[in-house]
Structures are given as structure tokens and as C-alpha cells.
N, C-alpha and C. Protein backbone atom coordinates (compact mmCIF):
# COMPACT_ATOMS: atom_id res chain seq x y z
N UNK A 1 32.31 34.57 37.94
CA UNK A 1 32.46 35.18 36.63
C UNK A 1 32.73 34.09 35.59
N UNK A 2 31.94 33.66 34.52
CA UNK A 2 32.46 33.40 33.30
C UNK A 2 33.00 33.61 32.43
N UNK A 3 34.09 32.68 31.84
CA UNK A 3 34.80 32.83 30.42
C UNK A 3 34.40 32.27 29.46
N UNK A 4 34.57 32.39 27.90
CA UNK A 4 33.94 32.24 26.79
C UNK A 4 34.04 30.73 26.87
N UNK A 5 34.73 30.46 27.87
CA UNK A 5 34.62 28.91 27.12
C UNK A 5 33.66 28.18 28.05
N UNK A 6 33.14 29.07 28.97
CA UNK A 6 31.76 28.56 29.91
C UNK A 6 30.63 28.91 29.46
N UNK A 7 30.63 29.49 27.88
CA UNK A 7 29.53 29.82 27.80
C UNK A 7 28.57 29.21 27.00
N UNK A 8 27.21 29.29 27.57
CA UNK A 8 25.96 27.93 27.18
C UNK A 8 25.25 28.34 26.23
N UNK A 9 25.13 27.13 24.93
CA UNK A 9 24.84 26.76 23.97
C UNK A 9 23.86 26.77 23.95
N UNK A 10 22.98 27.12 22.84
CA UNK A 10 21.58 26.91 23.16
C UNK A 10 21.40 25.88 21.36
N UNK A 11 20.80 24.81 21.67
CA UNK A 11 20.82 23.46 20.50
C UNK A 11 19.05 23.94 20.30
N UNK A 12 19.07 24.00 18.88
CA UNK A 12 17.52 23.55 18.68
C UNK A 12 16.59 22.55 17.69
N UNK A 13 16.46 22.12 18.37
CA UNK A 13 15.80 20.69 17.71
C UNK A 13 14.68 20.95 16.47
N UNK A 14 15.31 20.74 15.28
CA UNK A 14 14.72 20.63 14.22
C UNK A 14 12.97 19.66 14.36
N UNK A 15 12.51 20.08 13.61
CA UNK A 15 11.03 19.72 13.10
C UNK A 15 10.72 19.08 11.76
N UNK A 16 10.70 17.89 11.51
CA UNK A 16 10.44 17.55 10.47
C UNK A 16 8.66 16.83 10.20
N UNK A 17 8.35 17.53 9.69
CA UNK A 17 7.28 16.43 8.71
C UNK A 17 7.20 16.05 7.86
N UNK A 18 7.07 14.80 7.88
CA UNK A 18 6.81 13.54 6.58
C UNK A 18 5.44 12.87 6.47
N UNK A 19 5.28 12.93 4.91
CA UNK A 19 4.02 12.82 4.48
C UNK A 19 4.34 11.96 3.75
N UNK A 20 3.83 10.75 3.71
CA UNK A 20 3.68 9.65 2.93
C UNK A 20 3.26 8.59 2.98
N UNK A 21 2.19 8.04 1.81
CA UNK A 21 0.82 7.36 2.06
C UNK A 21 1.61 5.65 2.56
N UNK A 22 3.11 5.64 2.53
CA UNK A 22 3.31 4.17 3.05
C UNK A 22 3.71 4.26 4.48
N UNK A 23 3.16 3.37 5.49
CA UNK A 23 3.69 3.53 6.52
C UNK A 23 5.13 3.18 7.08
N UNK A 24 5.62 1.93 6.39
CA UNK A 24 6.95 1.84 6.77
C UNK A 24 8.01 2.75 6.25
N UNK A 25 7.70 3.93 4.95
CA UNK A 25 8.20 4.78 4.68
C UNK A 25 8.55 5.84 5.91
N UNK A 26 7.40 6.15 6.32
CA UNK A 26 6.89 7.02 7.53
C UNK A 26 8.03 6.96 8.90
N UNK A 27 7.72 5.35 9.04
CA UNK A 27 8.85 4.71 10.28
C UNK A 27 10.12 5.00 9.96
N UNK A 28 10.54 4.37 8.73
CA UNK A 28 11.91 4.70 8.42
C UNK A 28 12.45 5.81 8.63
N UNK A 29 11.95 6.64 8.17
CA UNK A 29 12.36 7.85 8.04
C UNK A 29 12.45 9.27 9.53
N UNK A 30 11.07 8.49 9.95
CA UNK A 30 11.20 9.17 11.60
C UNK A 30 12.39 8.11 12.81
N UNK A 31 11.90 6.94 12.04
CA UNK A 31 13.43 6.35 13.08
C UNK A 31 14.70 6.84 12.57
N UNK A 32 15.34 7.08 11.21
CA UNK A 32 16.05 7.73 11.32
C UNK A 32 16.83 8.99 11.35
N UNK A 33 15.70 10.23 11.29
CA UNK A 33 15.79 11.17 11.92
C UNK A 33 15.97 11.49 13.11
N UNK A 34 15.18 10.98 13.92
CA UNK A 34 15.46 10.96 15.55
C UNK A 34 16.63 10.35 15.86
N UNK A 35 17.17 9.13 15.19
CA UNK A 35 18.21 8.88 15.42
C UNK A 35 19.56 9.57 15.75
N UNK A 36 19.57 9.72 14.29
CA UNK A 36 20.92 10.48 13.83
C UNK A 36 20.62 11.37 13.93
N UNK A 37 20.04 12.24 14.22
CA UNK A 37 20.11 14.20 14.78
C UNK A 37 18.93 14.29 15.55
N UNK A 38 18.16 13.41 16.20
CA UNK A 38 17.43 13.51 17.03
C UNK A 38 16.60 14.78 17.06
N UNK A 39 16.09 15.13 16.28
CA UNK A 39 15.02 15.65 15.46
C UNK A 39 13.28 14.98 15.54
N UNK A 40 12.67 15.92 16.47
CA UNK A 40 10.87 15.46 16.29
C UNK A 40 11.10 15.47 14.53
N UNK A 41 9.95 14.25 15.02
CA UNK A 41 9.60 14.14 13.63
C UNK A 41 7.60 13.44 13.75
N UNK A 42 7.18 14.64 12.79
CA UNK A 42 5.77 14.44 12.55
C UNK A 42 5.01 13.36 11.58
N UNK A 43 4.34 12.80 11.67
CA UNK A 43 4.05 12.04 10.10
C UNK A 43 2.52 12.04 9.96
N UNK A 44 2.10 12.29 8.49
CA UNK A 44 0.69 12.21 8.15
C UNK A 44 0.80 11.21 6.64
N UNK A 45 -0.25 10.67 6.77
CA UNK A 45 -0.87 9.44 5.92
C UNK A 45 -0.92 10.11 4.44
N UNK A 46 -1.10 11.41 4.41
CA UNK A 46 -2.15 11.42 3.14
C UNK A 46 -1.78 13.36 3.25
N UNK A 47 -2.10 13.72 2.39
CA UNK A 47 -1.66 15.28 1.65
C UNK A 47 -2.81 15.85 2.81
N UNK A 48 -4.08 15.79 2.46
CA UNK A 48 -5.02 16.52 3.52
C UNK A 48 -4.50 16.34 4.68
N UNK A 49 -4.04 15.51 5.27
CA UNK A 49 -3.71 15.14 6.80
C UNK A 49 -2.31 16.01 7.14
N UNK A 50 -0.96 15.67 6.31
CA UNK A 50 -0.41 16.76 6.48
C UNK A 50 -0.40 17.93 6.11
N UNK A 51 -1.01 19.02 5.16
CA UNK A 51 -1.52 20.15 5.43
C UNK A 51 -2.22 20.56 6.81
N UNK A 52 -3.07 20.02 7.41
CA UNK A 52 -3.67 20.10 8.56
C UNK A 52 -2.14 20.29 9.76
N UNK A 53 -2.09 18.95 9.95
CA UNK A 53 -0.53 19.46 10.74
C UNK A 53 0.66 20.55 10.60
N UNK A 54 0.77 20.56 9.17
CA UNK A 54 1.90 21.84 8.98
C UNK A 54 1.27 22.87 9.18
N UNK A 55 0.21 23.27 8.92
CA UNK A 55 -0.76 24.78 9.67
C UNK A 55 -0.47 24.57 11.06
N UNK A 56 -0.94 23.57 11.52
CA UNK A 56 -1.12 23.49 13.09
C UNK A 56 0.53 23.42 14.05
N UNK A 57 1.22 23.06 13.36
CA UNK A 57 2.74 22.47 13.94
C UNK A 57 4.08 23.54 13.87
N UNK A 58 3.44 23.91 12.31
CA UNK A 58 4.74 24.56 11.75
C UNK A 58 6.01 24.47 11.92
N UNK A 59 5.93 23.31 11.16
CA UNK A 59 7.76 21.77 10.98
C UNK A 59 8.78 23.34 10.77
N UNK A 60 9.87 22.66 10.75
CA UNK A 60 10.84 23.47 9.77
C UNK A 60 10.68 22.98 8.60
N UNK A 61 10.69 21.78 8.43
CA UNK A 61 10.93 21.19 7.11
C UNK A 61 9.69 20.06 6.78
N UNK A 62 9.54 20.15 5.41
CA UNK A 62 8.46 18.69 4.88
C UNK A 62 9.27 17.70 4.21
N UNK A 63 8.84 16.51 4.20
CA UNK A 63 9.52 15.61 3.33
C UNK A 63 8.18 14.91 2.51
N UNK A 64 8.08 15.08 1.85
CA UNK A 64 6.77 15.08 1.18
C UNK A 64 6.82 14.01 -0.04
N UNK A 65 5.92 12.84 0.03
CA UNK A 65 5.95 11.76 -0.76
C UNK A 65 5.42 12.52 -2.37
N UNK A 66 5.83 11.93 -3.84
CA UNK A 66 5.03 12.31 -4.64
C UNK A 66 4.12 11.75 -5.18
N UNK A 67 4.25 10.36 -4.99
CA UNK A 67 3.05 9.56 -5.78
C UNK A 67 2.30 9.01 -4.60
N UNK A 68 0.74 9.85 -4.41
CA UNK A 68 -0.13 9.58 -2.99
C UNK A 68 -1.49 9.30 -3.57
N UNK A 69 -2.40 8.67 -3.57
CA UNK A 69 -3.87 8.50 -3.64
C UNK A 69 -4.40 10.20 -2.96
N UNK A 70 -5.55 10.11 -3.93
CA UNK A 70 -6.37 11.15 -3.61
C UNK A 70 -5.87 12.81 -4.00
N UNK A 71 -5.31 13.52 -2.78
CA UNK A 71 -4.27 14.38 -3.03
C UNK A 71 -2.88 14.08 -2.86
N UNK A 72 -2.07 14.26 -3.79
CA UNK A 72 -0.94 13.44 -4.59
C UNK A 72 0.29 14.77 -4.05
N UNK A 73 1.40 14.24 -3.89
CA UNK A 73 2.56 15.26 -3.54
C UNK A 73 2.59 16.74 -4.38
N UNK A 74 2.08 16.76 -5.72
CA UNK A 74 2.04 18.33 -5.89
C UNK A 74 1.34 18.88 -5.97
N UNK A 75 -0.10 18.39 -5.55
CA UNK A 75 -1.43 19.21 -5.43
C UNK A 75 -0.97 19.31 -3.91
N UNK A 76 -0.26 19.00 -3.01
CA UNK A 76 -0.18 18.85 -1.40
C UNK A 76 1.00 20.16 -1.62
N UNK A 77 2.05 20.02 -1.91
CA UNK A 77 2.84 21.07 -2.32
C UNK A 77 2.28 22.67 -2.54
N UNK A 78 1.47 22.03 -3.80
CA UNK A 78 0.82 23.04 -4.54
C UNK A 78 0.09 24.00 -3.39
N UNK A 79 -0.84 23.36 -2.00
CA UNK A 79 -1.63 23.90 -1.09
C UNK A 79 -0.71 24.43 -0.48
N UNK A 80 0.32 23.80 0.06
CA UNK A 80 1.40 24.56 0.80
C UNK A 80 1.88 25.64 0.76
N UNK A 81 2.00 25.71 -0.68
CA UNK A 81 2.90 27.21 -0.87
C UNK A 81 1.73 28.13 -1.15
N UNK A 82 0.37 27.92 -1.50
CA UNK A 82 -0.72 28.48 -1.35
C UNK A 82 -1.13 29.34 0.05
N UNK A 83 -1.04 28.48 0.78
CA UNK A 83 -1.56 29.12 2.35
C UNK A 83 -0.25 29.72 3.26
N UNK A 84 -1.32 30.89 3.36
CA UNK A 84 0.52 32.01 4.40
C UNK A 84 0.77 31.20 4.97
N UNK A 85 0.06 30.23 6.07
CA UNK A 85 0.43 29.72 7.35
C UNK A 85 1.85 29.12 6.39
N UNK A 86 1.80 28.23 5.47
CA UNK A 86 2.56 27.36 5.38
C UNK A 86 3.82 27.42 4.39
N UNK A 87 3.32 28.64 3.59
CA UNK A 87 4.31 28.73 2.93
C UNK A 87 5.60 28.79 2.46
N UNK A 88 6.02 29.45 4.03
CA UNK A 88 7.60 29.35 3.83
C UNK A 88 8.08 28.69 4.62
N UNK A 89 7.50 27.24 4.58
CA UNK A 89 8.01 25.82 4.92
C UNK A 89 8.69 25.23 4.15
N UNK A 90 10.33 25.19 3.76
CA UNK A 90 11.01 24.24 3.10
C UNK A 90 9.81 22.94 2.73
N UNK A 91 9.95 22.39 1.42
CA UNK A 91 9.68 21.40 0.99
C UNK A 91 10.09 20.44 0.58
N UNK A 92 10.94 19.25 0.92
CA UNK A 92 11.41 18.48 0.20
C UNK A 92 10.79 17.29 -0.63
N UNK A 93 11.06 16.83 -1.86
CA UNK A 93 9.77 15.91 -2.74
C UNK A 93 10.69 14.72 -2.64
N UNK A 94 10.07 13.49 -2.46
CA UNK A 94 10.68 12.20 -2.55
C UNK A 94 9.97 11.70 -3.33
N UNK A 95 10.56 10.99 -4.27
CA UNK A 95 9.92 10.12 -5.42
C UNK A 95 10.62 9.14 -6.39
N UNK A 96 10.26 8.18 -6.93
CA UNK A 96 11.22 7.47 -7.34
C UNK A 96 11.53 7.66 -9.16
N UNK A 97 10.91 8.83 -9.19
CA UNK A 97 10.88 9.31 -10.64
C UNK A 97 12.78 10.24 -10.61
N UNK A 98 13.55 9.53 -11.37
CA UNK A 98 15.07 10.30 -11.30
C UNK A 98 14.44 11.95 -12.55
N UNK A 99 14.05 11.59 -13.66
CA UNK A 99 14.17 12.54 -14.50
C UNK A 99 14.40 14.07 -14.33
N UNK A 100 14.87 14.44 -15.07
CA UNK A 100 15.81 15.66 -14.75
C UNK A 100 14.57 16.93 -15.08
N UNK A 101 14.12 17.05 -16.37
CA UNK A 101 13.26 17.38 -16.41
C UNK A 101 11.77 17.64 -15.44
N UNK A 102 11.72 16.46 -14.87
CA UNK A 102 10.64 16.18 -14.12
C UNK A 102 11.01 17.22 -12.34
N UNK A 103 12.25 17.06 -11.95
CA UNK A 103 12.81 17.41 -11.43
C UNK A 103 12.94 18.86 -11.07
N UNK A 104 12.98 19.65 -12.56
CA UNK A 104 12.92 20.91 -12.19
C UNK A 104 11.92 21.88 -12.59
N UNK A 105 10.72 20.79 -13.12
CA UNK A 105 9.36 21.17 -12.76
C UNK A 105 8.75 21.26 -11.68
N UNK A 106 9.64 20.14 -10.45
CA UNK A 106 9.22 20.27 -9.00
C UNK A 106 10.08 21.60 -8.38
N UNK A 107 10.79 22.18 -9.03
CA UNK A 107 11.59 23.30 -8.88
C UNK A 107 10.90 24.53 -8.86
N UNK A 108 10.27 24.33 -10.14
CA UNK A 108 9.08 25.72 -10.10
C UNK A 108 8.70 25.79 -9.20
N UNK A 109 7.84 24.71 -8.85
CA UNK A 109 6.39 24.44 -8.18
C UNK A 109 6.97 24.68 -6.44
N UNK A 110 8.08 24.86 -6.45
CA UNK A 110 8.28 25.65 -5.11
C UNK A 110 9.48 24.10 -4.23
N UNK A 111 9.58 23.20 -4.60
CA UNK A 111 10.30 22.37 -4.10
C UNK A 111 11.38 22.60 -4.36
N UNK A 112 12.24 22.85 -2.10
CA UNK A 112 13.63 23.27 -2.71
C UNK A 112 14.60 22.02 -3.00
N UNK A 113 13.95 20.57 -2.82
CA UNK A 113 15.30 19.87 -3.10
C UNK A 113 14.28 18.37 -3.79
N UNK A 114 15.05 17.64 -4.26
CA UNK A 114 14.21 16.46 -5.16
C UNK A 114 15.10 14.82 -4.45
N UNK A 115 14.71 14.52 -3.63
CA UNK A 115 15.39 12.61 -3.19
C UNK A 115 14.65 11.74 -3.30
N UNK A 116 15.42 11.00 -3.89
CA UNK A 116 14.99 9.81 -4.83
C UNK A 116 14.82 8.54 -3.94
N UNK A 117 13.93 7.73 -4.06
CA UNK A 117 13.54 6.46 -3.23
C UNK A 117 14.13 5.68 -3.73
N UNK A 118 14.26 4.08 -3.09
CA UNK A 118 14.54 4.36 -1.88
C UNK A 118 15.76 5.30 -1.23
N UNK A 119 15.18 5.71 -0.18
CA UNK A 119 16.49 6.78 0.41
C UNK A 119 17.81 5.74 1.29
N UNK A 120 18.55 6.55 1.88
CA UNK A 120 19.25 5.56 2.50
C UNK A 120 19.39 6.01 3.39
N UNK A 121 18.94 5.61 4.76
CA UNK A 121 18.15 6.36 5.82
C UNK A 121 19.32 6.46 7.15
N UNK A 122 20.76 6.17 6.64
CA UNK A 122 21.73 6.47 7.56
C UNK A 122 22.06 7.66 6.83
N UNK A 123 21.82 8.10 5.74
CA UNK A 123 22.22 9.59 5.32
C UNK A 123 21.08 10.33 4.94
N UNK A 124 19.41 10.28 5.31
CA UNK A 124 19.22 10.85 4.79
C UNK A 124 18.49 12.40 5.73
N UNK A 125 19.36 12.25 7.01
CA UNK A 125 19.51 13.84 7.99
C UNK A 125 20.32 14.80 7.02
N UNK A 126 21.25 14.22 6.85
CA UNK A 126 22.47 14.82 5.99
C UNK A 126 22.12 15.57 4.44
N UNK A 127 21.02 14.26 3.92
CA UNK A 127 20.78 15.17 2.65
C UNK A 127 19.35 16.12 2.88
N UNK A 128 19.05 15.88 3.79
CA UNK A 128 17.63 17.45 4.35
C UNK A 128 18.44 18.44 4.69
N UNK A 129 19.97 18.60 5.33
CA UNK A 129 20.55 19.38 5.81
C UNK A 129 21.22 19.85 4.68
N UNK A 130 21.81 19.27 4.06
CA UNK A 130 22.48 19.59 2.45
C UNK A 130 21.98 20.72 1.70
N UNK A 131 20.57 20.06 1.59
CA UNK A 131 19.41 20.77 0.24
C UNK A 131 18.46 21.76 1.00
N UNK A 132 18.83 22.00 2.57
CA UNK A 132 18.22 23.14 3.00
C UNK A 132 19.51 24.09 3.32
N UNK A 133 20.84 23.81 3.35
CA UNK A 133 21.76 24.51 4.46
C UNK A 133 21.29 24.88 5.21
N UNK A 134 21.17 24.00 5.89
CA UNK A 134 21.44 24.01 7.42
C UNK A 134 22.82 23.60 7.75
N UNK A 135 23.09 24.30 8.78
CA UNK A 135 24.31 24.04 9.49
C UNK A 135 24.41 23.00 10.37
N UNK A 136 25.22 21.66 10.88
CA UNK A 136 25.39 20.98 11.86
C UNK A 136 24.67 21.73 13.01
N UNK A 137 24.30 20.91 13.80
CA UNK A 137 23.67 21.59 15.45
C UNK A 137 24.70 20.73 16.17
């Protein structure tokens, strides 16, 4: 017979995808996700490439570059919240634009949180968890 304090946890490992046209951005950010909350983490080059994966994967969360060649973080956004598959995928926008204004134009456009580059990649589990509440696992 078990007591409450034998009883098993069930942990579930977050999903992140990151989209962004630099690759050591990419690294950073999946090395320190996996790190510090050990969290899969997906990465695509370019807005077409991750749309393709977030249909196919369905992250919990995006971390989504804004300034990209070709299709650019809010035409990539913009598709996201467009297509059922993907839509109610948290979005987060990284960019090195601070403006406040600018900021909560990415607000409209369906982005629930705005982090600013460079990030600082021993906290930045903490601020995806922050600007989504999520709870510690």
C-alpha cells in the first residue's frame, strides 16, 4: 500500500522552438535550455523552415528571431497565428529593437512576450517561463 508521500510524479519536458537566421544564436540558446531545464529544443534557420516544424512538432513554445532575410520574424509570426495547426503556440519575439512602442505592436500581432538580444542565456529558461507562466517542473 502507498502513502502520499510515495506518490509518482509525472515531469514533462517542455518543447521549445527557436528560429533564428544566426546559428550560434540557435546553439546558445538550445545549449542553454537543455541545460538549465533540460528541455528539447528544436531549431530552424529561417521563418519557412520553422513554420514547417511547428506544424509538424507542435513545440510548446517559439522563440522567434525578428530581424531574418526573406521571411522576417513577423511575417513568420504573422503565419503562425494564421494556421489552426499553429496557432495557439505561445510566441516569444527576440530582437534587439528595446522600443516600447515597437514592442506592443508585437503585442497585437499575437506575441506574448518581447526579449531583447543579446539574451543572457543562464536566465533565459526563466524568462520563457516568466512571460509564459509556467510553473517550475
Amino acid at each position: 500500500m502507498k502513502t502520499n508521500s510515495e506518490s509518482i510524479v509525472f515531469m514533462t519536458t517542455r518543447c521549445i522552438l527557436v528560429i533564428d537566421d544566426e546559428a550560434d544564436i540557435r546553439e546558445i540558446a538550445k545549449a542553454s535550455l537543455q541545460i538549465t531545464k533540460n528541455w528539447q529544443v528544436l531549431t530552424a534557420a529561417s521563418g519557412k523552415e520553422g513554420l514547417a516544424i511547428a506544424q509538424a512538432q507542435q513545440p510548446d513554445a517559439v522563440l522567434l528571431d525578428v530581424v531574418m532575410p526573406e521571411v522576417d520574424g513577423l511575417k513568420t509570426l504573422k503565419l503562425l497565428k494564421d494556421h489552426q495547426a499553429t496557432q495557439h503556440i505561445p510566441v516569444i519575439l527576440l530582437t534587439a529593437t528595446v522600443k516600447v512602442a515597437t514592442q506592443r505592436e508585437y503585442a497585437q500581432l499575437g506575441a506574448k512576450a518581447v526579449l531583447i538580444k543579446p539574451f543572457d542565456p543562464g536566465i533565459l529558461a526563466s524568462q520563457i517561463e516568466a512571460a509564459l507562466a509556467w510553473k517550475d517542473q
